[in-house]
PDB file of N, CA and C in Angstrom:
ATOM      1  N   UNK A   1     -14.357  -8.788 -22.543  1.00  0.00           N
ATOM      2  CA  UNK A   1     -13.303  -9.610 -22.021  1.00  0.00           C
ATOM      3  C   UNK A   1     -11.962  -8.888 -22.236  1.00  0.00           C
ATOM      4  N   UNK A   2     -10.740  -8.923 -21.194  1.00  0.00           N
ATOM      5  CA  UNK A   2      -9.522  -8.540 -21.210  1.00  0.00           C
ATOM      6  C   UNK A   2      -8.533  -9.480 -21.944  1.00  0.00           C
ATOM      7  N   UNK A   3      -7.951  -8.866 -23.057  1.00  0.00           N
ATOM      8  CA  UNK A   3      -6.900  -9.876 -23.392  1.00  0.00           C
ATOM      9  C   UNK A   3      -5.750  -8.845 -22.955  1.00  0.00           C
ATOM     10  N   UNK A   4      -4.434 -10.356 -23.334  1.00  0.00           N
ATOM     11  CA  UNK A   4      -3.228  -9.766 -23.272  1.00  0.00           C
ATOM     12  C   UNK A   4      -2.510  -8.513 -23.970  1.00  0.00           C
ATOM     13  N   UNK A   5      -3.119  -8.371 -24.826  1.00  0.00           N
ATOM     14  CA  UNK A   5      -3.136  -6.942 -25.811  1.00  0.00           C
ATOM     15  C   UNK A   5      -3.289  -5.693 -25.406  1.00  0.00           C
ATOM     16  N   UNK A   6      -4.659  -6.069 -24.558  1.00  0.00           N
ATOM     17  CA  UNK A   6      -5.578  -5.029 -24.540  1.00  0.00           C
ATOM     18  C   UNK A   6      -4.768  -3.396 -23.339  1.00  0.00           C
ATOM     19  N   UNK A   7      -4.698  -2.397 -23.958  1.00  0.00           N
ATOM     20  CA  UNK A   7      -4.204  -1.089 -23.037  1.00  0.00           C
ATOM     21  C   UNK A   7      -4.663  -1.120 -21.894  1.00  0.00           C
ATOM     22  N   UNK A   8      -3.788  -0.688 -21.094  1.00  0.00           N
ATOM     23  CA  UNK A   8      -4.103  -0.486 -19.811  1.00  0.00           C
ATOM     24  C   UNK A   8      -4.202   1.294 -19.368  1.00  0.00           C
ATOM     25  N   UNK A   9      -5.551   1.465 -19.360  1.00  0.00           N
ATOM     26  CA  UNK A   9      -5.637   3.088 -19.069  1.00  0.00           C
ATOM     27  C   UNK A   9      -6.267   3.455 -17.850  1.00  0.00           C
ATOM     28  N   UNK A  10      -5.420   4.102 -17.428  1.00  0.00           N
ATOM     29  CA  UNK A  10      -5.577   5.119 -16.315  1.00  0.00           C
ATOM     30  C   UNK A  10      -6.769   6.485 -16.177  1.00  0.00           C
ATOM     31  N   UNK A  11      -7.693   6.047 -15.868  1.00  0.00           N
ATOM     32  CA  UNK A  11      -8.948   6.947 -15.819  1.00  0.00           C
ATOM     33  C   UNK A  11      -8.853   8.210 -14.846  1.00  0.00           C
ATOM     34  N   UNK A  12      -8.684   7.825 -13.564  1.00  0.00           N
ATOM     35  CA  UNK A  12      -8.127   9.177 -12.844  1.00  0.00           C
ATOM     36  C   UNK A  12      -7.516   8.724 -12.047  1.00  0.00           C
ATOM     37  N   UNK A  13      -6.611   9.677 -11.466  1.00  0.00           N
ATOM     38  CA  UNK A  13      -5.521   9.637 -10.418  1.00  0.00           C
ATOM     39  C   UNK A  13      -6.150   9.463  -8.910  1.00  0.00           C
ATOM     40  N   UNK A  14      -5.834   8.744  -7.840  1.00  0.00           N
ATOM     41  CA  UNK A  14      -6.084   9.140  -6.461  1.00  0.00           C
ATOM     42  C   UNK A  14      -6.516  10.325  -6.185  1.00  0.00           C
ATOM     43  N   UNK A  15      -6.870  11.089  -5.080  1.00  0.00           N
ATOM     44  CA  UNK A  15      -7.173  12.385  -4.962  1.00  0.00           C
ATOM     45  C   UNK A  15      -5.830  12.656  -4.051  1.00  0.00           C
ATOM     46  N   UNK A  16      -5.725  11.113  -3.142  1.00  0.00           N
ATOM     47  CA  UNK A  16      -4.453  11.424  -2.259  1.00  0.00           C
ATOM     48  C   UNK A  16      -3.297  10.619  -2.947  1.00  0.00           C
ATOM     49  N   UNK A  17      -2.883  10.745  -3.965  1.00  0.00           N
ATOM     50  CA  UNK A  17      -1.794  10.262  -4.866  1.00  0.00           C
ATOM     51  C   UNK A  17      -1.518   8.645  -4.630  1.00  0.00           C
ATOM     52  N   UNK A  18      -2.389   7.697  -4.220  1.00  0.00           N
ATOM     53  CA  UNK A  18      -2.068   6.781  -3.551  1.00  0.00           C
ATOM     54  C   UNK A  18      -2.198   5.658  -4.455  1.00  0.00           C
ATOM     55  N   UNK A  19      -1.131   5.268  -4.956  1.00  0.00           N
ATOM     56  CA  UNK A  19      -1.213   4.089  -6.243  1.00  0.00           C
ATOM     57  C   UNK A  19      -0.972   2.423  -5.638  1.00  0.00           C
ATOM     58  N   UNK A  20      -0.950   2.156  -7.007  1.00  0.00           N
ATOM     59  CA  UNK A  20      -0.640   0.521  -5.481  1.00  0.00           C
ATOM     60  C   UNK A  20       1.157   0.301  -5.787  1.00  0.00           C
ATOM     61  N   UNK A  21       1.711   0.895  -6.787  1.00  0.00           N
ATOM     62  CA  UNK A  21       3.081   0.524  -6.412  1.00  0.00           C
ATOM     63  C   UNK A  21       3.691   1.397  -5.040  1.00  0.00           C
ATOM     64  N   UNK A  22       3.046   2.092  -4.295  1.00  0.00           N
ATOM     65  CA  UNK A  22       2.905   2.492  -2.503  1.00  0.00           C
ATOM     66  C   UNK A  22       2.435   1.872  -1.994  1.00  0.00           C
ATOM     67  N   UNK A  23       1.917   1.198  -2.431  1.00  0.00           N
ATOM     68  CA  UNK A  23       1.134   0.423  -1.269  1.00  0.00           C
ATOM     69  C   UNK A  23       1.999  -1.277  -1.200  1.00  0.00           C
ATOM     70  N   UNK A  24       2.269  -1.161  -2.642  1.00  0.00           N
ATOM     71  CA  UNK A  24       3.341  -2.475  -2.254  1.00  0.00           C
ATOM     72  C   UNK A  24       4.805  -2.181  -1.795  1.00  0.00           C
ATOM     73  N   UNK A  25       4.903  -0.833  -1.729  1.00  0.00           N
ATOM     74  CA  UNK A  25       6.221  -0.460  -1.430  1.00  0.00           C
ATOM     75  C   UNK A  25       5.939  -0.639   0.434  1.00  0.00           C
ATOM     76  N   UNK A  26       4.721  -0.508   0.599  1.00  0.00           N
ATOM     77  CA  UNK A  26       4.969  -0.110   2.081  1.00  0.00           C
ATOM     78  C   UNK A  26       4.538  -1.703   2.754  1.00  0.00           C
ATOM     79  N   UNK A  27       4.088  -2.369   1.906  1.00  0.00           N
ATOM     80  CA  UNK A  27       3.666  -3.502   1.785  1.00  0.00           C
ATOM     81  C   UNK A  27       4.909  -4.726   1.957  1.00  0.00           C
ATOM     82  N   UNK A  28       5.795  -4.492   1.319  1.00  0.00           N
ATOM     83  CA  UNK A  28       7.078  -5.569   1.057  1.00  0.00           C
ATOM     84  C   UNK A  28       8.396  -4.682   0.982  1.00  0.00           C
ATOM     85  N   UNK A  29       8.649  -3.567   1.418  1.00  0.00           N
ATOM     86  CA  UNK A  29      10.066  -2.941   1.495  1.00  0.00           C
ATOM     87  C   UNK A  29      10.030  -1.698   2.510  1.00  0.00           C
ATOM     88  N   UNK A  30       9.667  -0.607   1.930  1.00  0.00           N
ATOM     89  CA  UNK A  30       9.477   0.248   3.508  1.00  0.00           C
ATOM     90  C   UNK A  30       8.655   0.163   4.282  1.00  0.00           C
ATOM     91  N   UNK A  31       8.850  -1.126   5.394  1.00  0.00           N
ATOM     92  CA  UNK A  31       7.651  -1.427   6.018  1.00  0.00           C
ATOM     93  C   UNK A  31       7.376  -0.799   7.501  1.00  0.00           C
ATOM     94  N   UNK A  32       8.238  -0.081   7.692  1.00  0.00           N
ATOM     95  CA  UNK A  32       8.463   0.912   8.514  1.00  0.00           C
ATOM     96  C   UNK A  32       7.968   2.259   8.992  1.00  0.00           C
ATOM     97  N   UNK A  33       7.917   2.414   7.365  1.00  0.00           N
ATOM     98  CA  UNK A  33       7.938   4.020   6.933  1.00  0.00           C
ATOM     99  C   UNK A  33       6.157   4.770   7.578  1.00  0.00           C
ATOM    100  N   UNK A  34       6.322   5.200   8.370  1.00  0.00           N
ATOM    101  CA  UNK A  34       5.044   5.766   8.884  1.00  0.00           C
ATOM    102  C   UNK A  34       4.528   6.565   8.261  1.00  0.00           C
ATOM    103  N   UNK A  35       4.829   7.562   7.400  1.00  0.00           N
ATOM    104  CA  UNK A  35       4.381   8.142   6.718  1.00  0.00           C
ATOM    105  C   UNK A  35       3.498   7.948   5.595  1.00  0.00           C
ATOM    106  N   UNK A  36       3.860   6.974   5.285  1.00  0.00           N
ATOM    107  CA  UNK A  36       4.023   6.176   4.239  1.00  0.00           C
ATOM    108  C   UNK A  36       2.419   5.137   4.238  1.00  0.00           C
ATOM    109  N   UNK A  37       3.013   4.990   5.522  1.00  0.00           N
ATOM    110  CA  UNK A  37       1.263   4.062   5.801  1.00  0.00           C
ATOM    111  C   UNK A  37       0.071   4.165   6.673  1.00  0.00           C
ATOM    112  N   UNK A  38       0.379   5.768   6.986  1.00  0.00           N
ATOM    113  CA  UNK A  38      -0.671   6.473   6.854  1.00  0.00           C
ATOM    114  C   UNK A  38      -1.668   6.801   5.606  1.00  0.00           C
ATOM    115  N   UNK A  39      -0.806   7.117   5.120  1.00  0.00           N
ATOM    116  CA  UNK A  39      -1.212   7.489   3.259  1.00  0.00           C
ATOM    117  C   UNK A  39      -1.966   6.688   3.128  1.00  0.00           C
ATOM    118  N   UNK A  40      -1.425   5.238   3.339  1.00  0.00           N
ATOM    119  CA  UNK A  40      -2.007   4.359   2.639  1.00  0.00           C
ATOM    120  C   UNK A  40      -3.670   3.682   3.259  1.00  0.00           C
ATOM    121  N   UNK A  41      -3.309   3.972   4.816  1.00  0.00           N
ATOM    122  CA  UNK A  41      -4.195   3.418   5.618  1.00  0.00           C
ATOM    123  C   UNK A  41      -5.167   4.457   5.481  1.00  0.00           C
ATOM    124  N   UNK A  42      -5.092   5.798   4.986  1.00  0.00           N
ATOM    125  CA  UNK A  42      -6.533   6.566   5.215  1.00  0.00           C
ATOM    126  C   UNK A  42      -7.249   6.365   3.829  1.00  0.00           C
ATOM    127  N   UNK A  43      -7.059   5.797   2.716  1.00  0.00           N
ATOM    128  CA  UNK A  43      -7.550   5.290   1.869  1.00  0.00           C
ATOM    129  C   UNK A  43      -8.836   4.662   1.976  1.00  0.00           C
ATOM    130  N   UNK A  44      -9.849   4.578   1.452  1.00  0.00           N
ATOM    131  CA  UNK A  44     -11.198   4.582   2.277  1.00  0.00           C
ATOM    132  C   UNK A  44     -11.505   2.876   1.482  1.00  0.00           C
ATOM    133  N   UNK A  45     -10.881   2.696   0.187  1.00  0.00           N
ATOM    134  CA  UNK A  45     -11.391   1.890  -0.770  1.00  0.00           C
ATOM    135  C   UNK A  45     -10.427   0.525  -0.414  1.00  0.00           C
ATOM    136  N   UNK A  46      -9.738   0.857   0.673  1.00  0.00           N
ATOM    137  CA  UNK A  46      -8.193  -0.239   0.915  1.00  0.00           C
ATOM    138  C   UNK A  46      -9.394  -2.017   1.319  1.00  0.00           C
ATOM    139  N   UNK A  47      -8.729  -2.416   1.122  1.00  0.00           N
ATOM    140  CA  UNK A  47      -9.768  -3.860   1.652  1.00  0.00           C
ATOM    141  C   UNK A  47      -9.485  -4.178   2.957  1.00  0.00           C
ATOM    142  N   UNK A  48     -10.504  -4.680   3.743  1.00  0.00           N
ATOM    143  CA  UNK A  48      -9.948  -4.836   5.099  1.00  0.00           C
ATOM    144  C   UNK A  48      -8.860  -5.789   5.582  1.00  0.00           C
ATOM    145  N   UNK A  49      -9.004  -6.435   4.566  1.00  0.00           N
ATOM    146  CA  UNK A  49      -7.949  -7.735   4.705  1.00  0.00           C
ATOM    147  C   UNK A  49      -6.258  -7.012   5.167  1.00  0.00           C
ATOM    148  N   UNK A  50      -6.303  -6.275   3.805  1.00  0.00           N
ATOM    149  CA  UNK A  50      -5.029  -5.775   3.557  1.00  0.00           C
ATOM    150  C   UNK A  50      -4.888  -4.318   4.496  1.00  0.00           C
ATOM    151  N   UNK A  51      -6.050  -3.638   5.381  1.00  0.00           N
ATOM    152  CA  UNK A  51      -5.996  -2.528   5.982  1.00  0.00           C
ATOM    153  C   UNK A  51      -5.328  -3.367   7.249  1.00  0.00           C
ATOM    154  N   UNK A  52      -6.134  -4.139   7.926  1.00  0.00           N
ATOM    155  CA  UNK A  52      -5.127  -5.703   9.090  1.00  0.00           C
ATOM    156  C   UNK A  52      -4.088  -5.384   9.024  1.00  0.00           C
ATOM    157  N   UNK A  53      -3.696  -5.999   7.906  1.00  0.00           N
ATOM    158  CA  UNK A  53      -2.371  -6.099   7.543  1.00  0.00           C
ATOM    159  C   UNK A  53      -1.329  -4.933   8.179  1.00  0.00           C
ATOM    160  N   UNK A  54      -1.717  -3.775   7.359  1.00  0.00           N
ATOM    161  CA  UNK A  54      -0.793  -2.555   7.264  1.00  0.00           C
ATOM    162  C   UNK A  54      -1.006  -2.108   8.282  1.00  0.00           C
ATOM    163  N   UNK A  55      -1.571  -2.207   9.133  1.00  0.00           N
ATOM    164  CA  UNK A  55      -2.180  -1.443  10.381  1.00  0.00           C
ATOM    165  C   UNK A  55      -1.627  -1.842  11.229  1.00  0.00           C
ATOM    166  N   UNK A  56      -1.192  -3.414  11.590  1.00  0.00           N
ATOM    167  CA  UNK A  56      -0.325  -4.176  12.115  1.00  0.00           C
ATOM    168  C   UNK A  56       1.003  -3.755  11.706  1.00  0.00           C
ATOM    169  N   UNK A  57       1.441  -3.547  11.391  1.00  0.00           N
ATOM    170  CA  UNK A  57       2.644  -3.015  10.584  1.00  0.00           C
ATOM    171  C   UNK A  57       2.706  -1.864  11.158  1.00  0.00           C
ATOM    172  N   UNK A  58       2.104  -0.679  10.852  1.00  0.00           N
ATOM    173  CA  UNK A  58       2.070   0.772  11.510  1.00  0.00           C
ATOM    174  C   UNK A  58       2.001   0.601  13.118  1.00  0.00           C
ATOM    175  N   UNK A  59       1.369  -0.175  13.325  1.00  0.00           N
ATOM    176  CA  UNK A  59       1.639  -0.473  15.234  1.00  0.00           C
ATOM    177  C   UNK A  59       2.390  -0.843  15.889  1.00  0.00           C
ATOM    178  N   UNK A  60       3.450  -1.681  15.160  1.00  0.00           N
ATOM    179  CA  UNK A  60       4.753  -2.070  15.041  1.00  0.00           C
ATOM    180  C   UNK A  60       6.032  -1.535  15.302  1.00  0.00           C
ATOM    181  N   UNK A  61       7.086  -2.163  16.005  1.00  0.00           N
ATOM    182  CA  UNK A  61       8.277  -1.363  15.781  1.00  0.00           C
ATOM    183  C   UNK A  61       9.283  -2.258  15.350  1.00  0.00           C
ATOM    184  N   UNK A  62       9.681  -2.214  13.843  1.00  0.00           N
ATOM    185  CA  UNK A  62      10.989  -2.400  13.428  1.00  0.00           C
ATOM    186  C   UNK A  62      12.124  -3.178  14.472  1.00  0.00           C
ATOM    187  N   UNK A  63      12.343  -4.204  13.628  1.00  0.00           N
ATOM    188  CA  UNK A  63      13.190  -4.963  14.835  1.00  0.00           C
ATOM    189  C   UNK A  63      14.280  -5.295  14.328  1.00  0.00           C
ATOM    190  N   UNK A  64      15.367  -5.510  14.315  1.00  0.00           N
ATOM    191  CA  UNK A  64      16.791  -6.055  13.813  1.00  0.00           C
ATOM    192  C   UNK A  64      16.886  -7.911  14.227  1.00  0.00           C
ATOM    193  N   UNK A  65      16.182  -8.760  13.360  1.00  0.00           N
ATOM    194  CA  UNK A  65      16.581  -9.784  13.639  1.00  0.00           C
ATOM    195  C   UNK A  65      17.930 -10.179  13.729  1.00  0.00           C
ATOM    196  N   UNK A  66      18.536  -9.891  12.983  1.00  0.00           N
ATOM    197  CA  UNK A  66      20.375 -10.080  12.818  1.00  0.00           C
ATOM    198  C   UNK A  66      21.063  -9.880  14.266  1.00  0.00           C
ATOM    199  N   UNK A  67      20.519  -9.365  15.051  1.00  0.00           N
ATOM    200  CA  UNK A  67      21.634  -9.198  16.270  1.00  0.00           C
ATOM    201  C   UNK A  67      21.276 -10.090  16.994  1.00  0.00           C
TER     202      UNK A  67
END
């Protein structure tokens, strides 16, 4: 069982550097960024839920609600 104590360790890195504070970056702030969510979208382990998601997003073009 996990308690609140318990370390949080990092076993190995991505192979394609792809952590999830990128993936929430591309997720809730650069949602734009194509580069960005490519990275994220060729990720093989991404859930489909959340591949939808970002994929919709990458198909997308950036819009200026304000005007």
């Amino acid at each position: 069982m996990v308690t609140p104590n318990d370390d949080l360790v990092l076993l190995e890195e991505h192979p394609q550097q792809v952590s999830v504070s990128l993936v929430n970056d591309v997720k809730f702030f650069d949602r734009f960024n194509k580069e960005k969510l490519e990275k994220v979208l060729s990720v093989d382990a991404l859930s489909e839920s959340l591949r939808a998601i970002l994929l919709k997003q990458f198909l997308s073009k950036p819009t200026n609600r304000w005007e």
